[in-house]
Protein backbone atom coordinates (compact mmCIF):
# COMPACT_ATOMS: atom_id res chain seq x y z
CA UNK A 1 53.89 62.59 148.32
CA UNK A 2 55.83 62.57 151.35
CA UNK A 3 57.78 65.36 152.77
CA UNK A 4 61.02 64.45 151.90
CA UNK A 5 60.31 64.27 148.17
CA UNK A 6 58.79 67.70 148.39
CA UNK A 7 61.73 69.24 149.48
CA UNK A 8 63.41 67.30 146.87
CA UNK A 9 61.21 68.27 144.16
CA UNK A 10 61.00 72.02 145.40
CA UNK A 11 65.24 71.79 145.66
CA UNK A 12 64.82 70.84 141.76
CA UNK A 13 62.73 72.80 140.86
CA UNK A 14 64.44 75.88 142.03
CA UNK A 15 67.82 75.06 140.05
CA UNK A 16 66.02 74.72 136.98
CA UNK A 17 64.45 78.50 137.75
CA UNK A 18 67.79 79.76 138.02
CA UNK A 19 69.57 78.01 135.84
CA UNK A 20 66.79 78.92 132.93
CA UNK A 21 66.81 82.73 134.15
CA UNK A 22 67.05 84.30 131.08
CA UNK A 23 64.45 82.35 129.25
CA UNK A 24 61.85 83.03 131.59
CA UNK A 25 62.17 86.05 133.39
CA UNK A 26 58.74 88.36 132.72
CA UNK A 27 57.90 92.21 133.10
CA UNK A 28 58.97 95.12 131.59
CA UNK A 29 62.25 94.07 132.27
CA UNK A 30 62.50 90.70 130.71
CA UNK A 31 65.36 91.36 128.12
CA UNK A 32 66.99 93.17 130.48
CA UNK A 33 67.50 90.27 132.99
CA UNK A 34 68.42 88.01 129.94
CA UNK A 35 71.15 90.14 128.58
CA UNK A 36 72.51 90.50 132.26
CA UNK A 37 72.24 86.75 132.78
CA UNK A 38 74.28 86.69 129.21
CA UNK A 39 76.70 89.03 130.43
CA UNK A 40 77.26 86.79 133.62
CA UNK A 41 78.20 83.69 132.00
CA UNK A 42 80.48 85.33 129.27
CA UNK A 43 82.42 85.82 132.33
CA UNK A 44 82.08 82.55 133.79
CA UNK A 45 82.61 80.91 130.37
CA UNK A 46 85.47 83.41 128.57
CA UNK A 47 87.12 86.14 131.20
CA UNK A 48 90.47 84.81 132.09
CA UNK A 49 91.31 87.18 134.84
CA UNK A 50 95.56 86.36 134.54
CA UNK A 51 95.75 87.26 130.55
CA UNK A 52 92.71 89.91 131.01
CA UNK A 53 91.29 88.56 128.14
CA UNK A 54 88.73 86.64 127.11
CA UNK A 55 89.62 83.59 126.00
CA UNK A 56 89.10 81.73 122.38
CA UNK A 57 86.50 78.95 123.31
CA UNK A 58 85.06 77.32 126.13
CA UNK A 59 86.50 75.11 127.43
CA UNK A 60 89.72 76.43 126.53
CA UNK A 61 92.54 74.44 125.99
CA UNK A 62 96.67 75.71 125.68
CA UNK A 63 96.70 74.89 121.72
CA UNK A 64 93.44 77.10 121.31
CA UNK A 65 94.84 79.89 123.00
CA UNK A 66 98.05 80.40 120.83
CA UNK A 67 95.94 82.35 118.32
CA UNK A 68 94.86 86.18 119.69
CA UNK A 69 92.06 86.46 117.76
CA UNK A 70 92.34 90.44 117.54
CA UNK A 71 88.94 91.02 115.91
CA UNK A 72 87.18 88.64 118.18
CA UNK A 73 88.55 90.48 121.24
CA UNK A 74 87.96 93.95 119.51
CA UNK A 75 84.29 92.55 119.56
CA UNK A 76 84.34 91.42 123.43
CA UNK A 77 84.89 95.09 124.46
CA UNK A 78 82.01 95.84 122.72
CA UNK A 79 80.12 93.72 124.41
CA UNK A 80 81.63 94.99 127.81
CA UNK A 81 80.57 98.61 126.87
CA UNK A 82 77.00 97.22 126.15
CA UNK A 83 76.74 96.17 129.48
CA UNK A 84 77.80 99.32 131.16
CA UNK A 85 75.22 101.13 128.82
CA UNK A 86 72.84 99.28 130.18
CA UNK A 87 73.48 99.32 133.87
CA UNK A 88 75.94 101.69 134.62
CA UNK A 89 78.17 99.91 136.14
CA UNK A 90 81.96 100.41 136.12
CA UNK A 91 82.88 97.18 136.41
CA UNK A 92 82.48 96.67 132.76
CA UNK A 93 84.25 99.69 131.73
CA UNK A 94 87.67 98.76 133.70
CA UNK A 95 87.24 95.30 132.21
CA UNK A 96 87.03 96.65 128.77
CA UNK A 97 89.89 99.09 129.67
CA UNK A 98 92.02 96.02 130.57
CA UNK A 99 91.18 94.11 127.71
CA UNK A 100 91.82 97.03 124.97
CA UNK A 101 95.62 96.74 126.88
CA UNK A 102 95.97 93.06 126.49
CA UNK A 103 94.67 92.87 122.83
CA UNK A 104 97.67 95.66 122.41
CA UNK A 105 100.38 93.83 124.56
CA UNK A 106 99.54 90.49 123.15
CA UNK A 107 99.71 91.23 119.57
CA UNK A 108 102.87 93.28 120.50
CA UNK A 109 101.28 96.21 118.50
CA UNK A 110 98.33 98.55 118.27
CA UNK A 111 97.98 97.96 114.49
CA UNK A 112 96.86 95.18 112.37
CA UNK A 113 97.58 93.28 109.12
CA UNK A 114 93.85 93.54 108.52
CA UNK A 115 92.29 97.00 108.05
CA UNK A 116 88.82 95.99 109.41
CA UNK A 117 90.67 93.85 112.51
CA UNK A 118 91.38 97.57 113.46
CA UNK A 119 88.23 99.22 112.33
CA UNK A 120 86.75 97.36 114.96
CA UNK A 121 88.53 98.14 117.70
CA UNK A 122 88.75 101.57 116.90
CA UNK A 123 84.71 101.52 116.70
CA UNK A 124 84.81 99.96 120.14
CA UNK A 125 87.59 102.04 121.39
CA UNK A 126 85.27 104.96 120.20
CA UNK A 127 82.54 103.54 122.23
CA UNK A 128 84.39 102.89 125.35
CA UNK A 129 85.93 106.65 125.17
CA UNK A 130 82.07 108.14 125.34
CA UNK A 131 81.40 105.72 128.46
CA UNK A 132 84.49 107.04 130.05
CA UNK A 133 86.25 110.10 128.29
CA UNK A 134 89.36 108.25 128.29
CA UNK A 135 92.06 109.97 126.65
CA UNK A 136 94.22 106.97 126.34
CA UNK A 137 91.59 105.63 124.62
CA UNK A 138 90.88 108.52 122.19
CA UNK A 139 94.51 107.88 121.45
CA UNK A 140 94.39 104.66 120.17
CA UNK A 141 91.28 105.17 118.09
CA UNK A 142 92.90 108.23 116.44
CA UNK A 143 96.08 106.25 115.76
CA UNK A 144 94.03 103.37 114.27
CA UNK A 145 92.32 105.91 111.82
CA UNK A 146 95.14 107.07 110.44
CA UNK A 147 96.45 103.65 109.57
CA UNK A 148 92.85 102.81 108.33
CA UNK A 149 92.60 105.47 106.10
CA UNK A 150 95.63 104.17 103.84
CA UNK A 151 93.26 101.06 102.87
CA UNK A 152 91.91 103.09 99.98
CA UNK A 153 92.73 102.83 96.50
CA UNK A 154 94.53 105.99 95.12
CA UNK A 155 93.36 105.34 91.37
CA UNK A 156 90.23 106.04 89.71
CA UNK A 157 88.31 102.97 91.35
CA UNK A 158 88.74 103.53 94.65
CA UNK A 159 87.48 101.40 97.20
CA UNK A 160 88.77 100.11 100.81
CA UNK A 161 91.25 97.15 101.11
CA UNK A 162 90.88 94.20 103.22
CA UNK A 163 94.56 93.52 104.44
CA UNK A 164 97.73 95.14 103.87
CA UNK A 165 99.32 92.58 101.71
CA UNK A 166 96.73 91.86 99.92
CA UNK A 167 95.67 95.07 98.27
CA UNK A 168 93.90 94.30 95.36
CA UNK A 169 90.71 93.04 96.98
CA UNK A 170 87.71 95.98 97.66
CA UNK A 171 85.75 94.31 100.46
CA UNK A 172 82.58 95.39 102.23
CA UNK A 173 84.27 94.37 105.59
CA UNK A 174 86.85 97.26 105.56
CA UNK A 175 84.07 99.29 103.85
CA UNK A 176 80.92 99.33 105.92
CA UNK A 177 82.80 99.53 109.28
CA UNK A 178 85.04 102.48 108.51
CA UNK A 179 82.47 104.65 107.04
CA UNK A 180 80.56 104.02 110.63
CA UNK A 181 83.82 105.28 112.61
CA UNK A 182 84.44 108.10 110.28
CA UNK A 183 81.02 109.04 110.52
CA UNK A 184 81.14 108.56 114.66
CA UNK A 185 84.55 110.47 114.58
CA UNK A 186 82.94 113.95 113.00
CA UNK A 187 79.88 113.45 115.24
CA UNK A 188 82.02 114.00 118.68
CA UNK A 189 85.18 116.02 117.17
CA UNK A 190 83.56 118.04 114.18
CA UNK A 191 86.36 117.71 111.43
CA UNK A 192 84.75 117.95 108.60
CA UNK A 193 87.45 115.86 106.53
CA UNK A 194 86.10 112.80 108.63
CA UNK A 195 82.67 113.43 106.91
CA UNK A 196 83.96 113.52 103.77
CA UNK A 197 85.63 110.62 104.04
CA UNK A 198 82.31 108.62 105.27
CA UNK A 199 80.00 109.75 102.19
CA UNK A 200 83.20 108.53 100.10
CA UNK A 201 83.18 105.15 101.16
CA UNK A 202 79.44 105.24 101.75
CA UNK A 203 79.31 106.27 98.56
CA UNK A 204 81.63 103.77 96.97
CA UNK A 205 80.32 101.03 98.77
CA UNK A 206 76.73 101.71 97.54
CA UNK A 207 77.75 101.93 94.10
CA UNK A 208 79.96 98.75 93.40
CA UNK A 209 78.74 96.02 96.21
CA UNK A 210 75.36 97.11 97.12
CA UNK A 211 72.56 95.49 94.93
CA UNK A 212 69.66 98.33 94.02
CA UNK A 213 66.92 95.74 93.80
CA UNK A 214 67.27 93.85 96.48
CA UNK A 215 69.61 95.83 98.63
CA UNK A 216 71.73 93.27 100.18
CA UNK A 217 75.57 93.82 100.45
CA UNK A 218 78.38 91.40 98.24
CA UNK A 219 81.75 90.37 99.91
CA UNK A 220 84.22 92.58 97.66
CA UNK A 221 85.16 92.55 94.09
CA UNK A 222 88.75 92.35 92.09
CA UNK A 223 89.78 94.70 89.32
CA UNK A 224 91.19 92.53 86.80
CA UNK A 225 94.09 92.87 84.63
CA UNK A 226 91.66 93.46 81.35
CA UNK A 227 89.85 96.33 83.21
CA UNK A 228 86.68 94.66 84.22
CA UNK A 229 85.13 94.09 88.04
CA UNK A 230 85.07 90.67 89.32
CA UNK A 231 81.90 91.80 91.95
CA UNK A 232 81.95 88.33 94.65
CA UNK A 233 77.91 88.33 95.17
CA UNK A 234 78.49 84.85 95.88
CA UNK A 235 79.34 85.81 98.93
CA UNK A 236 76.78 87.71 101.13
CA UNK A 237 77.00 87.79 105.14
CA UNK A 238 75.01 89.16 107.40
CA UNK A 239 77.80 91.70 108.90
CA UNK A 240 78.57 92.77 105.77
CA UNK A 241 75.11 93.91 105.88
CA UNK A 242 74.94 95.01 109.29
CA UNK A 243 77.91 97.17 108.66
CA UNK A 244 76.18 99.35 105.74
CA UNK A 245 73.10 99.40 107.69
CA UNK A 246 74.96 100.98 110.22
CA UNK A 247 76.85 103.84 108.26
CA UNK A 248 73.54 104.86 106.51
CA UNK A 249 71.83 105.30 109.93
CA UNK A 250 75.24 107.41 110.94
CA UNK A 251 75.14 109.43 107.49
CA UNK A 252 71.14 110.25 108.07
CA UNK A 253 71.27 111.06 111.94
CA UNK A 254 74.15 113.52 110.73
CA UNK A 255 72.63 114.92 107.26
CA UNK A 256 68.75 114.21 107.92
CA UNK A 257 68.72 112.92 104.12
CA UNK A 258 66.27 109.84 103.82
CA UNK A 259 67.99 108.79 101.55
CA UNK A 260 70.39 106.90 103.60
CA UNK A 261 67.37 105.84 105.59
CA UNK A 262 66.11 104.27 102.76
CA UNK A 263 69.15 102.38 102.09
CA UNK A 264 69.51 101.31 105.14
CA UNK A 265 65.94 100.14 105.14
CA UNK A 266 66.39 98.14 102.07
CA UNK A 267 69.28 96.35 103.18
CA UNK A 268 67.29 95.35 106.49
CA UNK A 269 64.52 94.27 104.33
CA UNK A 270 66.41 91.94 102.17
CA UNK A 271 68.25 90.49 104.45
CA UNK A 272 65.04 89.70 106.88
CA UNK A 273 63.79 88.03 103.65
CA UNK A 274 66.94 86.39 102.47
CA UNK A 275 69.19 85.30 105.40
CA UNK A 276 66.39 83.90 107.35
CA UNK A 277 64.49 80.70 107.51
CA UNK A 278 61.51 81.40 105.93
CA UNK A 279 59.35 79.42 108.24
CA UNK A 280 60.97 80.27 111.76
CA UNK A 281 62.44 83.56 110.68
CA UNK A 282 65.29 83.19 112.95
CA UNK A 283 69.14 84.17 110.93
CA UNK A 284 70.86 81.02 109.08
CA UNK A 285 73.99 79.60 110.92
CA UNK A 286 77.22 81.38 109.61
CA UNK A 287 79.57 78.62 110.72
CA UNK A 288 82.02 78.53 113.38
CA UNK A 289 84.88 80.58 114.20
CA UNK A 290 84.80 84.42 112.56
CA UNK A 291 81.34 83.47 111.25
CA UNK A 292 79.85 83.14 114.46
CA UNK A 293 80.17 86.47 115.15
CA UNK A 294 78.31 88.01 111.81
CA UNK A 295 74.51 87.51 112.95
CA UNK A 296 75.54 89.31 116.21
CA UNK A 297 77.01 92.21 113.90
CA UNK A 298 74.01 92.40 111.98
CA UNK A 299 71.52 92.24 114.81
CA UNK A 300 73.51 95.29 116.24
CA UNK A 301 72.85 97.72 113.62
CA UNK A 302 69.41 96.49 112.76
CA UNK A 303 68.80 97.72 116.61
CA UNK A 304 70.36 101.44 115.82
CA UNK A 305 68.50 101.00 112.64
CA UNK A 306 64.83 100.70 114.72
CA UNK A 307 66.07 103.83 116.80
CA UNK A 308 66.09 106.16 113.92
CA UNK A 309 63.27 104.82 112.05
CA UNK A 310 60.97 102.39 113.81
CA UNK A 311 60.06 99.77 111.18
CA UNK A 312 58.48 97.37 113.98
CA UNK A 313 59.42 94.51 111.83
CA UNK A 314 62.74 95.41 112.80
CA UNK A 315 62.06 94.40 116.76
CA UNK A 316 59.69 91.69 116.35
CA UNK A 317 62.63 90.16 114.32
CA UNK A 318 65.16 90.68 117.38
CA UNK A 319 62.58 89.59 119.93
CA UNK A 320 61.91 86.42 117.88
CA UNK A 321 65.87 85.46 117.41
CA UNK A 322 66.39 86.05 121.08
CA UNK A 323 62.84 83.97 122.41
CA UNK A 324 65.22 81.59 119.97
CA UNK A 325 68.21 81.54 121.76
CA UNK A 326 67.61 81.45 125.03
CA UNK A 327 65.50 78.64 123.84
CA UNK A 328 68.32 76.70 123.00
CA UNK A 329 70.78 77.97 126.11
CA UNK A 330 68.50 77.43 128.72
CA UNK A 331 70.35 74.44 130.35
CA UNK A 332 74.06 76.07 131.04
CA UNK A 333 73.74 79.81 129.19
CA UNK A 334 75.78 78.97 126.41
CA UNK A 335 75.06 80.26 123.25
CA UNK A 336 75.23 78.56 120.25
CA UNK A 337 76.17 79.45 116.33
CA UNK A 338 72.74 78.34 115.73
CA UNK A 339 69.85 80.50 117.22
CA UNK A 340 67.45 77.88 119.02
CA UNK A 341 69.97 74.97 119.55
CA UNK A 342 72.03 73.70 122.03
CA UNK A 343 75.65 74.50 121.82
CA UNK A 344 78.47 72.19 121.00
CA UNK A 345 81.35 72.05 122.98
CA UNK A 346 84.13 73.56 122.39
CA UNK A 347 82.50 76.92 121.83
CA UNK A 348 84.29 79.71 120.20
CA UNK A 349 83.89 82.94 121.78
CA UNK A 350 82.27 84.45 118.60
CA UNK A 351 79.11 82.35 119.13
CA UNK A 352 79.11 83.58 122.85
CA UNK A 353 79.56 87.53 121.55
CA UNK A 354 76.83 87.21 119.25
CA UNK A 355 74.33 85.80 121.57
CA UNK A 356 75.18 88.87 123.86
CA UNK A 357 74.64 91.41 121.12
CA UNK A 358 71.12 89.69 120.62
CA UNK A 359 70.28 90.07 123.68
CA UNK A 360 71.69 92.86 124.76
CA UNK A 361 69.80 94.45 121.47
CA UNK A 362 66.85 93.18 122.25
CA UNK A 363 67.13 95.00 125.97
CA UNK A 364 67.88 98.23 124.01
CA UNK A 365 65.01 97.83 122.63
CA UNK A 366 62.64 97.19 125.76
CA UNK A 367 63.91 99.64 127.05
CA UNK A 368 63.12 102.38 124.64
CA UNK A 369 60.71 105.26 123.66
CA UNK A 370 57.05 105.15 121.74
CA UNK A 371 57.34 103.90 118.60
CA UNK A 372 57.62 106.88 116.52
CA UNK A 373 60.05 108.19 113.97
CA UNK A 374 62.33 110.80 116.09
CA UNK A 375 64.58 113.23 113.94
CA UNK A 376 68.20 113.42 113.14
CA UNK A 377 70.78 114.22 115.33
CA UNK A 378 72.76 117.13 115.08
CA UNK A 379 76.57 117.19 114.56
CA UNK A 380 78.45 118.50 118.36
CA UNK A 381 81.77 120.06 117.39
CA UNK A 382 84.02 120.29 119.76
């Protein structure tokens, strides 16, 4: 081989180790570098530095921008506080900062037609306030819970709505997520009436949507006119999941009772075993658009979930999905609805989101302590 087609080969060779960081990077540190290499080309791919948003897909066009997406942006600061988690770096918290403003300005409101739309960003407001003690940001997330908290159902059922003209649906969406924030809301402000209200809908939530064999979480359900519960188990996602996972871990780091441990276990369990292929064991595809984002949901909370109790099952499954994605994004970094293939172009920015939070998860991970069961956190009034 001549000289000339060494360099050439050498010059190839190096793009490809670049462009394939995240899927090869070793050590210690190896999720780490991936979920930093993620974080990189959400920005190249979605930040669009005039609107200080993120935009809807990549590449984005005039006609997919009309839409704000609130929920989907809600999610993108969460993703910009995981990265400043992980590095300390402030970059990610002004960006976040920025974005919470847009999402306001550009819906022309802090509030929401949809109760969860709002749970969310409250739940990422929440998280942004502890990275920066924010007031302004308090602000908003206490405003949001007070319009959240008129979701539920004054009668003997109870139960959280789903939107605001559209009350007579029950749905785990508004459900698991606002049981997490109430439960996040007593832990760093000690009112007790915010504990209350997350056993409530813990408690509801459990009783009506949450199968006991199996564990896994249904959509929502409809009181009918005759008196009896149309439950929709037709319908099971992998946030909905992730969501309940999530407020049991919150409920047992504040109480210590296994019992929410155990729930929380369950669901993990049957939803490893369900919404899985069973040969691969990487999550189903949930579909484009708001579906894209549900495995990312999930994976979060299964992550918190392995911090309380340690089931290694728990972060063999994250490492696998991740070893899957990159997989499948190793050419340009973008992430697609399906773990372990290529994208398709255009992308929505759900698909991106969720591929951070898997990888971003599965750096939390690396990066903890020994495997063994630590115990509950106490309550911090302030």
């Amino acid at each position: 081989m001549n000289k000339r087609k060494m360099v050439s080969l050498t010059l190839v060779l190096s793009i490809i180790l670049v462009t394939t960081m995240g899927a090869t990077s070793g050590g210690k540190n190896r999720y780490a570098d991936q979920a930093q290499w993620a974080q990189e080309k959400l920005h190249e791919y979605y930040w669009n530095d005039v609107s200080k948003m993120m935009n809807n897909a990549y590449p984005s066009t005039p006609e997919g921008e009309q839409a704000l997406n609130y929920w989907w942006k809600a999610h993108a600061v969460d993703a910009l506080v995981d990265g400043y988690e992980r590095t300390g770096d402030k970059a990610y918290t002004e960006r976040a900062e920025e974005l919470v403003r847009s999402i306001i300005a550009r819906n022309g409101s802090l509030h929401n037609e949809f109760y969860d739309d709002m749970e969310w960003l409250a739940l990422a407001g929440l998280r942004l306030y502890d990275a920066t003690g924010s007031e302004e940001m308090k602000g908003y997330v206490l405003d949001l819970w007070d319009d959240i908290k008129t979701a539920w159902w004054e009668d003997e059922l109870g139960g959280m709505a789903w939107k605001k003209d559209q009350r007579y649906n029950r749905n785990a969406c508004s459900s698991g997520p606002a049981a997490i924030l109430a439960a996040r809301l007593y832990e760093r402000f000690g009112d007790e009436r915010d504990l209350e209200w997350a056993k409530k809908i813990y408690d509801w939530e459990k009783q009506y949507l949450v199968n006991p064999q199996t564990g896994l979480v249904a959509d929502g359900l409809v009181l009918k006119e005759d008196g009896t519960l149309d439950v929709n188990e037709a319908w099971i996602f992998t946030y909905n999941q992730g969501t309940f996972i999530g407020a049991g871990v919150e409920l047992y780091r504040i109480t210590g009772k296994k019992t929410y441990l155990k729930d929380a276990e369950k669901t993990a369990a049957g939803s490893l075993k369900t919404l899985t292929d069973e040969k691969t064991g990487i999550f189903k595809e949930d579909g484009d658009g708001d579906g894209a984002l549900f495995k990312g949901i999930l994976i979060r909370y299964m992550v918190e979930l392995y911090e309380v109790g340690h089931n290694k099952s728990l972060k063999k499954a994250v490492y696998r999905n991740a070893d899957a994605l990159l997989k499948g994004s190793r050419d340009n970094g973008l992430f697609g609805q399906a773990w372990g293939k290529a994208a398709q172009n255009p992308l929505d920015l759900t698909a991106q989101l969720s591929g951070v939070f898997l990888l971003e998860g599965a750096a939390k991970l690396e990066a903890g302590k020994a495997d063994k069961p630590g115990k509950p956190d106490k309550p911090v009034k302030k």
